[in-house]
Protein backbone atom coordinates (compact mmCIF):
# COMPACT_ATOMS: atom_id res chain seq x y z
CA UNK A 1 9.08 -26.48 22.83
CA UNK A 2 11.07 -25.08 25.57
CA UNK A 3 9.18 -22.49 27.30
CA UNK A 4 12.50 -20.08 27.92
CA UNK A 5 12.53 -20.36 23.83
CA UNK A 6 13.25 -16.81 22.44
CA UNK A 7 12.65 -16.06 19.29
CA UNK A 8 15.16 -15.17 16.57
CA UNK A 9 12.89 -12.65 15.10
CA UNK A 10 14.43 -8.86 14.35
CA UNK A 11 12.37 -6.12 15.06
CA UNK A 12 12.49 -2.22 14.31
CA UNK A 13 10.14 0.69 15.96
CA UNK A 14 10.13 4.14 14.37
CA UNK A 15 8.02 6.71 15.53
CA UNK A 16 7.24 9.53 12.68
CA UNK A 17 5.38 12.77 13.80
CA UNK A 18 2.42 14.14 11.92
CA UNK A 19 0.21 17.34 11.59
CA UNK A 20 -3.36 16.09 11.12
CA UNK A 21 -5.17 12.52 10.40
CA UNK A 22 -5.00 12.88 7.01
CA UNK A 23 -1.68 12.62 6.60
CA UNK A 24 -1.66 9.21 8.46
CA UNK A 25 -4.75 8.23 6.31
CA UNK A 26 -2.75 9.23 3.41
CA UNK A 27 -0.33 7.32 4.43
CA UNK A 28 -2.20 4.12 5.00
CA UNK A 29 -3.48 4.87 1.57
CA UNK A 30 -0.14 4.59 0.07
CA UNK A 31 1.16 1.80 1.66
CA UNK A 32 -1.84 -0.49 1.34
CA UNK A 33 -1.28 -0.03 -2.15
CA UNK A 34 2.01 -0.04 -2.34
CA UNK A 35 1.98 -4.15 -0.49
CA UNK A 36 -1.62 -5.08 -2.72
CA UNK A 37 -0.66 -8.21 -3.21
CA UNK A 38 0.37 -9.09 0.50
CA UNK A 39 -2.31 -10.45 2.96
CA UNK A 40 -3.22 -7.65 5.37
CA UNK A 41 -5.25 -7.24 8.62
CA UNK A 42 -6.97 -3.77 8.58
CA UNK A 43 -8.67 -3.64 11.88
CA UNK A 44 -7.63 -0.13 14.49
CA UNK A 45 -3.96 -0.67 12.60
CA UNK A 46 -2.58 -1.82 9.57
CA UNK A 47 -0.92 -5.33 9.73
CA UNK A 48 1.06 -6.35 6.54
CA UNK A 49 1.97 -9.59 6.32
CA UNK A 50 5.66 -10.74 4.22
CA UNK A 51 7.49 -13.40 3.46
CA UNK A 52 9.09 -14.45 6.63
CA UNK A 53 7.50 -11.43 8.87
CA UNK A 54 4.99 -8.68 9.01
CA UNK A 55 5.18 -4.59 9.63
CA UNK A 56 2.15 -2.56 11.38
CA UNK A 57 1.30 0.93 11.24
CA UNK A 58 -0.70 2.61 13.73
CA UNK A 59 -1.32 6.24 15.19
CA UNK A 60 -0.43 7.00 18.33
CA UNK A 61 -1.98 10.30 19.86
CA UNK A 62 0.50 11.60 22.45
CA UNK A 63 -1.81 14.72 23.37
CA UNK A 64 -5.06 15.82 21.78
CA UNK A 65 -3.17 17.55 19.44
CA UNK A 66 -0.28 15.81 18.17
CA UNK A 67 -0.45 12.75 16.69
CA UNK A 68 2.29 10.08 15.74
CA UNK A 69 2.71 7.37 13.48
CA UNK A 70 4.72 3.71 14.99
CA UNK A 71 5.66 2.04 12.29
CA UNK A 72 7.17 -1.61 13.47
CA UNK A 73 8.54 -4.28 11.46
CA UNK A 74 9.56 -7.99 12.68
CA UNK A 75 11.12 -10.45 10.16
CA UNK A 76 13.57 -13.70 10.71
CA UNK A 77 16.13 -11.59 8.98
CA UNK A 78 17.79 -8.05 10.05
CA UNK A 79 18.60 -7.68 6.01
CA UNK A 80 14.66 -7.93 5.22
CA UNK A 81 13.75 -5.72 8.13
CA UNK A 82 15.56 -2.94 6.72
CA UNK A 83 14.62 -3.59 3.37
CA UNK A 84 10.93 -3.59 4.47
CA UNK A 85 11.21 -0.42 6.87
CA UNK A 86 12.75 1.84 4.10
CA UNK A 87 10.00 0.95 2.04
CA UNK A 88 7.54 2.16 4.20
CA UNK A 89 9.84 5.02 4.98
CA UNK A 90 9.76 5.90 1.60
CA UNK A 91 6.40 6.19 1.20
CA UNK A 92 6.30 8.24 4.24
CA UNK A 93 8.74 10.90 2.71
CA UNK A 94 6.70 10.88 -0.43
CA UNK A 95 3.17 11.46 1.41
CA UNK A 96 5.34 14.47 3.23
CA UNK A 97 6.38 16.13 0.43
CA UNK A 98 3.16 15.97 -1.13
CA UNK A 99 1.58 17.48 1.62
CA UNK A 100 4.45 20.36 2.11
CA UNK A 101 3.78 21.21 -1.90
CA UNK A 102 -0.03 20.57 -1.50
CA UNK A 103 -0.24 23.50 1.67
């Protein structure tokens, strides 16, 4: 292979904020079961792994006390990339509306 090779691969970042940990542990909650049945690496973030790409979660602490969520998603097509990020989107709104009626 040609080492100037790029790869064809789409990729989107969002960047969600959150209050507290538990809403990003809530949040890992939800998607892990939401994807059960994909293989997943759950080592410091939350790798997902998809027909023809993968997504990963991870907090991101941007001062002591605010904390964000990156979710990224890389796929061979744009069309699954989207389809895959407003899944996990999804399940983002949810866990924020449960925790706006839970407080």
């Amino acid at each position: 292979m040609d080492k100037d090779y790029k790869s064809s691969n789409f990729k989107l970042t969002q960047i969600e904020p959150i209050k507290n940990i538990g809403v990003y542990n809530m949040f890992i909650n939800w998607v892990i079961g939401e994807f059960d049945l994909y293989l997943k690496n759950e080592s410091k973030q939350l790798k997902i792994f998809y027909p023809n790409g993968w997504f990963k979660i991870r907090k991101i602490y941007e001062y002591e006390d605010r904390i964000s969520i990156e979710i990224m998603v890389e796929g061979k097509s744009k069309i699954g990339c989207n389809k895959i990020m407003d899944q996990v989107q999804t399940i983002y709104n949810h866990v924020i509306s449960f925790q706006k009626y839970r407080n």
